[in-house]
PDB file of N, CA and C in Angstrom:
ATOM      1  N   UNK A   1     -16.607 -13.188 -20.160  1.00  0.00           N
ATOM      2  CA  UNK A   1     -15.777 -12.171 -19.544  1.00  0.00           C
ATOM      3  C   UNK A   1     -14.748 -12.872 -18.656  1.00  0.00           C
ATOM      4  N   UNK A   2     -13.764 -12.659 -18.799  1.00  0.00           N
ATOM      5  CA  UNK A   2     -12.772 -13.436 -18.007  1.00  0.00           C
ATOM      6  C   UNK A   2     -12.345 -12.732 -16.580  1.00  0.00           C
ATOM      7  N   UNK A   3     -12.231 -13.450 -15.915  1.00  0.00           N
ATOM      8  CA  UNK A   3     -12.014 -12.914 -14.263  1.00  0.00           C
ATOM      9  C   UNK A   3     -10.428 -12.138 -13.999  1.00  0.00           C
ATOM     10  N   UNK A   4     -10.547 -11.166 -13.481  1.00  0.00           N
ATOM     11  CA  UNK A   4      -8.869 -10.237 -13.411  1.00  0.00           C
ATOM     12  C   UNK A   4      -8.301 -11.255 -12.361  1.00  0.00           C
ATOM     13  N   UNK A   5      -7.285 -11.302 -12.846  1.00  0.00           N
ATOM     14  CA  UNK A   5      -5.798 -12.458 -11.722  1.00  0.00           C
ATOM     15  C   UNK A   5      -5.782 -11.451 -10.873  1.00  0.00           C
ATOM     16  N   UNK A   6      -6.125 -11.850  -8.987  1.00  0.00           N
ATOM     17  CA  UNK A   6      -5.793 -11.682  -7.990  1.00  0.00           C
ATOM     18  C   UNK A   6      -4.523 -10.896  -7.518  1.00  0.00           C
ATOM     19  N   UNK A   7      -3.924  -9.857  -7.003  1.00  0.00           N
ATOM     20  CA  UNK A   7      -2.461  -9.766  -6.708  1.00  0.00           C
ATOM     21  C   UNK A   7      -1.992 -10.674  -5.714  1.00  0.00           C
ATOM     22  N   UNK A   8      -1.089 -10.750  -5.547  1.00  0.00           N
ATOM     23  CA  UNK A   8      -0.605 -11.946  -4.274  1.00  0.00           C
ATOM     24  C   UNK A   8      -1.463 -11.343  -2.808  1.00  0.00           C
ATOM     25  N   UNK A   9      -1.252 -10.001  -2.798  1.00  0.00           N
ATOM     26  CA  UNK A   9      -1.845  -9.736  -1.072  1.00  0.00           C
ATOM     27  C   UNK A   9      -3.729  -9.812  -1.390  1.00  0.00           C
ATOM     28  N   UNK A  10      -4.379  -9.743  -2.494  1.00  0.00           N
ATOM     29  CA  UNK A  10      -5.246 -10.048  -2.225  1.00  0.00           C
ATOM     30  C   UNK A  10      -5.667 -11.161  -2.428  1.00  0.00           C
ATOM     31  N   UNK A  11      -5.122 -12.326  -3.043  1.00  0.00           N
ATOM     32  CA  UNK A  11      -5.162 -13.940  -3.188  1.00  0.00           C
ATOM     33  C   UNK A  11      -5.072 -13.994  -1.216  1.00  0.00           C
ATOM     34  N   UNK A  12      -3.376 -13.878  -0.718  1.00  0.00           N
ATOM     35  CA  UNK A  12      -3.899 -13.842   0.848  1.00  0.00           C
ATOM     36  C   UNK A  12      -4.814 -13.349   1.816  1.00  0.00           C
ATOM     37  N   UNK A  13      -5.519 -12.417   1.565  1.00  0.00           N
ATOM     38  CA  UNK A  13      -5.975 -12.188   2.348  1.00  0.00           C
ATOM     39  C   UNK A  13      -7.480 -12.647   2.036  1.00  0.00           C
ATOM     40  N   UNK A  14      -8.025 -13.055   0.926  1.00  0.00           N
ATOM     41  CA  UNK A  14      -8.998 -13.833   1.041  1.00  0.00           C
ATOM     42  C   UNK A  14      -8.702 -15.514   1.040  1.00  0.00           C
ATOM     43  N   UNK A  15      -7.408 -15.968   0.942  1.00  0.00           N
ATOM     44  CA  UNK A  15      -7.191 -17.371   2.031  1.00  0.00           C
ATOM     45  C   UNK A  15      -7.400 -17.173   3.577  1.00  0.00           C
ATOM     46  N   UNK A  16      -6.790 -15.914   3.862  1.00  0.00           N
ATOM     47  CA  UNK A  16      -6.844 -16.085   5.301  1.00  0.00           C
ATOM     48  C   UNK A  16      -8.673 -15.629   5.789  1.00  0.00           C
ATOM     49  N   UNK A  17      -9.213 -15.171   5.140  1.00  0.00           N
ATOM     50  CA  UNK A  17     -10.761 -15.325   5.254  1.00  0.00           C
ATOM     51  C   UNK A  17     -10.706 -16.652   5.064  1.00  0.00           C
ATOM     52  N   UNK A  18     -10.536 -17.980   4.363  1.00  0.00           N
ATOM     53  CA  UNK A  18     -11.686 -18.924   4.139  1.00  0.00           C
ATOM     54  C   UNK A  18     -11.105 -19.425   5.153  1.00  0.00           C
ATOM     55  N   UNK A  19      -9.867 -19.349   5.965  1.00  0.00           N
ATOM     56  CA  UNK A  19      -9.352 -20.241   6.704  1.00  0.00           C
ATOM     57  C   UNK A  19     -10.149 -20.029   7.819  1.00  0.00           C
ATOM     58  N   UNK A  20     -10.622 -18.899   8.271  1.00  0.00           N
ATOM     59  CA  UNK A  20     -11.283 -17.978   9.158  1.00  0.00           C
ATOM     60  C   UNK A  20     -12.375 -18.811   9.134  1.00  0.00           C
ATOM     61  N   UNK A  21     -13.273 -18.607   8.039  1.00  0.00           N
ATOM     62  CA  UNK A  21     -14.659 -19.006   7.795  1.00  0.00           C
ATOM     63  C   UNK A  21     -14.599 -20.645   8.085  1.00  0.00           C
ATOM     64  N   UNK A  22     -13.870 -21.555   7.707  1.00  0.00           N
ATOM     65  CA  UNK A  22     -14.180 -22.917   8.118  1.00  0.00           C
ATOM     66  C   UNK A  22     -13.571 -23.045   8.838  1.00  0.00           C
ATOM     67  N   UNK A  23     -12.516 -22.282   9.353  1.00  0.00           N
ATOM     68  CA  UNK A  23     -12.408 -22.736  11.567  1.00  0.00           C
ATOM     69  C   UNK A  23     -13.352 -22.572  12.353  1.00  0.00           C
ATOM     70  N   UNK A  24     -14.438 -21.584  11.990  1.00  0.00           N
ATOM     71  CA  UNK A  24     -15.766 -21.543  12.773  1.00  0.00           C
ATOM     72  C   UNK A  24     -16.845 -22.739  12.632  1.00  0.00           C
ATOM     73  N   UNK A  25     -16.747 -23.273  11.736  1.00  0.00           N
ATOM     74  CA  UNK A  25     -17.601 -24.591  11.351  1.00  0.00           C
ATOM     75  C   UNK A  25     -18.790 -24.565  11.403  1.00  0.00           C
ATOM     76  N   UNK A  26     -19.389 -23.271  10.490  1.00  0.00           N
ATOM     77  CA  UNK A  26     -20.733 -23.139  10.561  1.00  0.00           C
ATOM     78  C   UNK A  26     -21.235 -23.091   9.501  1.00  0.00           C
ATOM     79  N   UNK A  27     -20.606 -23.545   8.810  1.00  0.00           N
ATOM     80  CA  UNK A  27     -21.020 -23.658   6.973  1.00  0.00           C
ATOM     81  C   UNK A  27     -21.595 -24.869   6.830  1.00  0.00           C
ATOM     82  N   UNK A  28     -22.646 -25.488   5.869  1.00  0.00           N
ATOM     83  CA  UNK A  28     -22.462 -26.194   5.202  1.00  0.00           C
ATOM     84  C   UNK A  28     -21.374 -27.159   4.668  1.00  0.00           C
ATOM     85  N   UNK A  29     -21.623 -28.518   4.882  1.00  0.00           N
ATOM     86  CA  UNK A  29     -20.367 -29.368   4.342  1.00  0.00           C
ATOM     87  C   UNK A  29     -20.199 -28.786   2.932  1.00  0.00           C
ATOM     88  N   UNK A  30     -21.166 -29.146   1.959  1.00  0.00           N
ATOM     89  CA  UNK A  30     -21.047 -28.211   0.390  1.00  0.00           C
ATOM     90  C   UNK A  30     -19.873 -26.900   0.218  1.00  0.00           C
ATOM     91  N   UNK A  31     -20.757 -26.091   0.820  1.00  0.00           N
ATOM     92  CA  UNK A  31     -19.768 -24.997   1.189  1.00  0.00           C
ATOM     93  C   UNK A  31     -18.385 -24.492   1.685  1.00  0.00           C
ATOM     94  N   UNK A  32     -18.330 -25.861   2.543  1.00  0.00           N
ATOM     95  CA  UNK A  32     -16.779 -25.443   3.456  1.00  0.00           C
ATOM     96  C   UNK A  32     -16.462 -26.449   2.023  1.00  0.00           C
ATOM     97  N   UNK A  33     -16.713 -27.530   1.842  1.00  0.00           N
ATOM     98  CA  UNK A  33     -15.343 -28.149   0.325  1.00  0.00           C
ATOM     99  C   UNK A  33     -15.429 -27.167  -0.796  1.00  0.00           C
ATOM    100  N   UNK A  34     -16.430 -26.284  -0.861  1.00  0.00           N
ATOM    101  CA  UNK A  34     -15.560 -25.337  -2.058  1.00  0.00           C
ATOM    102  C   UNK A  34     -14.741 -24.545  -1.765  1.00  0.00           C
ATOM    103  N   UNK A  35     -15.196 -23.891  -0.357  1.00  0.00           N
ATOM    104  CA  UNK A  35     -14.373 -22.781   0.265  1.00  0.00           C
ATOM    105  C   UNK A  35     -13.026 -23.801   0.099  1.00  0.00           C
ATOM    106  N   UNK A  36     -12.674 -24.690   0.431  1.00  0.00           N
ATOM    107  CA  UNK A  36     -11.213 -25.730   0.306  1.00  0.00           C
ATOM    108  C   UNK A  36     -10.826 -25.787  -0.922  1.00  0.00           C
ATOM    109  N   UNK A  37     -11.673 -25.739  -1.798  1.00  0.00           N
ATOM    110  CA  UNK A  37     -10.980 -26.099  -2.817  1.00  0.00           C
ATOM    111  C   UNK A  37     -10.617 -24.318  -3.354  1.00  0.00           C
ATOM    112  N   UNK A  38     -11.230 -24.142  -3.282  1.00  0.00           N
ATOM    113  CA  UNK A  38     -10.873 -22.196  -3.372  1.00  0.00           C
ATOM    114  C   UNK A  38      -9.553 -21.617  -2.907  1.00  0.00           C
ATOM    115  N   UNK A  39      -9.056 -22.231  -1.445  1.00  0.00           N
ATOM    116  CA  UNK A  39      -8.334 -22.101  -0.490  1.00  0.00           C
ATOM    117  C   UNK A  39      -6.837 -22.817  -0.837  1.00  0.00           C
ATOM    118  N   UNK A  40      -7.138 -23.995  -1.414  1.00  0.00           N
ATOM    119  CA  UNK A  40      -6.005 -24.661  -2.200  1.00  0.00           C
ATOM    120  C   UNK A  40      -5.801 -24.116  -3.406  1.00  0.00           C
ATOM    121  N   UNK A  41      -6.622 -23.468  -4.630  1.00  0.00           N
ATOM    122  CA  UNK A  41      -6.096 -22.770  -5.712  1.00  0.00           C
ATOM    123  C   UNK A  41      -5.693 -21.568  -5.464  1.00  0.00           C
ATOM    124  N   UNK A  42      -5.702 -20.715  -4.199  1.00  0.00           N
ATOM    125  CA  UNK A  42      -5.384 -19.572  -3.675  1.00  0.00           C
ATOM    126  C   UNK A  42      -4.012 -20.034  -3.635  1.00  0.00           C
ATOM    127  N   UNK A  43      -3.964 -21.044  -2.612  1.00  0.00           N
ATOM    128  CA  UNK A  43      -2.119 -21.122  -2.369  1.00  0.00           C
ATOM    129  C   UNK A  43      -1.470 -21.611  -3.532  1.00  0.00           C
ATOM    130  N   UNK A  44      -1.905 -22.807  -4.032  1.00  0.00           N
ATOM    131  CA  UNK A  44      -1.169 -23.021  -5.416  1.00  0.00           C
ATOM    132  C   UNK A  44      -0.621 -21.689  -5.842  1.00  0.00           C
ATOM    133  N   UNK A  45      -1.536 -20.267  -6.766  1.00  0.00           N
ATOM    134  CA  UNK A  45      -1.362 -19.358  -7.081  1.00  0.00           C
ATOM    135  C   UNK A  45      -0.243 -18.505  -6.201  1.00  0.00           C
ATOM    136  N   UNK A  46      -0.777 -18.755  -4.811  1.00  0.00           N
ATOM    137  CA  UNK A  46       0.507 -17.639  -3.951  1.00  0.00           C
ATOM    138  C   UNK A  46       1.886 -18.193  -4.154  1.00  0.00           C
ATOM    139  N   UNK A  47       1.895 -19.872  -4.207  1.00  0.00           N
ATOM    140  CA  UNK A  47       3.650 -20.384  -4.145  1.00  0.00           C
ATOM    141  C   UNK A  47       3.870 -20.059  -5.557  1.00  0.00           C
ATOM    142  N   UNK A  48       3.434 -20.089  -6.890  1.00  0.00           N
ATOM    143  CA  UNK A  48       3.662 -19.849  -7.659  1.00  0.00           C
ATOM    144  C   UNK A  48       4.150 -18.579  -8.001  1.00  0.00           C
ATOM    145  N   UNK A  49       3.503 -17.285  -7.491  1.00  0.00           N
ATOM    146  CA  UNK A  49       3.481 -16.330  -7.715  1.00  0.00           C
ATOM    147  C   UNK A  49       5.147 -15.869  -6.559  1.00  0.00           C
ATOM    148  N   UNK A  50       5.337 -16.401  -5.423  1.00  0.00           N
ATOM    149  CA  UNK A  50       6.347 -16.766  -4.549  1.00  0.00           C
ATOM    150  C   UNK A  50       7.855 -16.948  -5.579  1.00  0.00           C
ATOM    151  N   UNK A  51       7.353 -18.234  -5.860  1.00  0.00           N
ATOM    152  CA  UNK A  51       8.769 -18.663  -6.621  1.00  0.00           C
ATOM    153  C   UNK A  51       8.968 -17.303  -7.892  1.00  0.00           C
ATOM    154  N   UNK A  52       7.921 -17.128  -8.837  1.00  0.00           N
ATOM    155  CA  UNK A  52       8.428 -16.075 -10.117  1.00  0.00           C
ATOM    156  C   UNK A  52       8.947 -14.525  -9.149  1.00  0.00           C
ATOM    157  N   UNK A  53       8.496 -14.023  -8.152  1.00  0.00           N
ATOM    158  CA  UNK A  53       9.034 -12.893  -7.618  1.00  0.00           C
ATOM    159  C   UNK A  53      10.583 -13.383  -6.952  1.00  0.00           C
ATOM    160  N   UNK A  54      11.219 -14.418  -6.284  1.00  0.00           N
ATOM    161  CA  UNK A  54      11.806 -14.801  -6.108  1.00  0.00           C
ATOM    162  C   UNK A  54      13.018 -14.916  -6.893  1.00  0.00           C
ATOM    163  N   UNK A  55      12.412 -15.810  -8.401  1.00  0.00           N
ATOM    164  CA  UNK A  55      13.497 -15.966  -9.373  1.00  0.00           C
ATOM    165  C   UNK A  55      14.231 -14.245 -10.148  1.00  0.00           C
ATOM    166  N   UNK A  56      12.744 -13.704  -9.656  1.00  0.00           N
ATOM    167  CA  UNK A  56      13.131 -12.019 -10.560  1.00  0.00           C
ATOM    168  C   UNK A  56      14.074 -11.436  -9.769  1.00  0.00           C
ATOM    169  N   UNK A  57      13.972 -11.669  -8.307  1.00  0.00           N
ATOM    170  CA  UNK A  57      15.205 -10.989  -7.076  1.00  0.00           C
ATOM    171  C   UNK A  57      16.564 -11.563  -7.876  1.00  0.00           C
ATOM    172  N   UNK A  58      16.402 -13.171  -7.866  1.00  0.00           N
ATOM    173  CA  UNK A  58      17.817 -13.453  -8.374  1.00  0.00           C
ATOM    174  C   UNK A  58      18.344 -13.291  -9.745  1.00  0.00           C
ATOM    175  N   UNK A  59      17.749 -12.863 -10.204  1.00  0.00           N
ATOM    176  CA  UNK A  59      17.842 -12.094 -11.982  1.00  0.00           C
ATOM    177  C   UNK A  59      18.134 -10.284 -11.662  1.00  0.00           C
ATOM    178  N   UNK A  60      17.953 -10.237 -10.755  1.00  0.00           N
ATOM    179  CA  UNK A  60      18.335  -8.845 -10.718  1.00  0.00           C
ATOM    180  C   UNK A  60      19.093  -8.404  -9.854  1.00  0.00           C
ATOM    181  N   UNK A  61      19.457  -9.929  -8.615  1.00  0.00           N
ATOM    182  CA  UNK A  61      20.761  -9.419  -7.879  1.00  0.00           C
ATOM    183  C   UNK A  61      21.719  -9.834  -8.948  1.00  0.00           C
ATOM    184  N   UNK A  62      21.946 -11.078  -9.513  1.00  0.00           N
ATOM    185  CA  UNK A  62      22.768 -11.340 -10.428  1.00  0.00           C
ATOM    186  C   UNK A  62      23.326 -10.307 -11.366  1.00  0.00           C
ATOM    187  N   UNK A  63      22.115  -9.521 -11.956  1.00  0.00           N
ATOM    188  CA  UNK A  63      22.995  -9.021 -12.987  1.00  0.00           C
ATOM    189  C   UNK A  63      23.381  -7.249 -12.264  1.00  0.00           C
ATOM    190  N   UNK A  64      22.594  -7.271 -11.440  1.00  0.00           N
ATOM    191  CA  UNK A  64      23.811  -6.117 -10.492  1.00  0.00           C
ATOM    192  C   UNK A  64      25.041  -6.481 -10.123  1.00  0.00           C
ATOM    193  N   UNK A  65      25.431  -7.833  -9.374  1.00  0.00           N
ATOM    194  CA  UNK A  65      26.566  -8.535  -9.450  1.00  0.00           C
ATOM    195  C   UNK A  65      27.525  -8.337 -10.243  1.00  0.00           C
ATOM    196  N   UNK A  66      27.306  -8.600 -11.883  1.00  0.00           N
ATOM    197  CA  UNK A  66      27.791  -8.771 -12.836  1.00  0.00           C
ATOM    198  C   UNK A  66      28.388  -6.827 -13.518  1.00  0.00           C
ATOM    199  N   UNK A  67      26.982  -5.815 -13.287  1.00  0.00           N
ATOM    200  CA  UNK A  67      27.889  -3.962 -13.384  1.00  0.00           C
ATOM    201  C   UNK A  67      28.743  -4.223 -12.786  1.00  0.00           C
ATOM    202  N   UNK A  68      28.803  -4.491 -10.909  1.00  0.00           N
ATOM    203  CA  UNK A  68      29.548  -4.203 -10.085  1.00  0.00           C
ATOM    204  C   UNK A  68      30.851  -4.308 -10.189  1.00  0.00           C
ATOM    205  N   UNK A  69      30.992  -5.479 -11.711  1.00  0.00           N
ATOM    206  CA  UNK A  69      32.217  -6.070 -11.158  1.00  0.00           C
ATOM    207  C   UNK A  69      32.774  -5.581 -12.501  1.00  0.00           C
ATOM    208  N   UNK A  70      31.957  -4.891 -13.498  1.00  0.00           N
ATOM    209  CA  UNK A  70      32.683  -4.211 -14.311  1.00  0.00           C
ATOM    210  C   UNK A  70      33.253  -2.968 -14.182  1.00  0.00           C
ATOM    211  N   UNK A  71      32.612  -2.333 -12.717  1.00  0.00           N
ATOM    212  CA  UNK A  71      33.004  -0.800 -12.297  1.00  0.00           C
ATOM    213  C   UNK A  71      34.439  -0.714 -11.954  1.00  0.00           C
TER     214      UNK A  71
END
């Protein structure tokens, strides 16, 4: 069964839990490096997901640009 892709606000807001959870430092070493490594494929995913919403703004101011200037 394959796992449903995260939306961006809930990818953040369970980074900002693990960040939470190993600033308290009451985990397990085991535990806090997965929570890290969890925490780093979270953001990978958020800048990624960052840049494609980003490039879609400029794909769609652009080609509003482009009516405007045929009106």
């Amino acid at each position: 069964m394959s796992r449903k892709a995260k939306t961006f606000e809930e990818s953040m807001q369970r980074l900002e839990e693990i960040v939470r959870l190993l600033e308290e430092n009451k985990l397990p070493l085991d535990e806090s490096i997965a929570l890290f490594e969890e925490g780093l494929q979270l953001s990978k995913d958020c800048d990624t997901k960052l840049k494609d919403f980003y490039k879609k703004v400029e794909d769609i101011t652009k080609k509003n640009e482009g009516e405007a200037d045929e009106l």
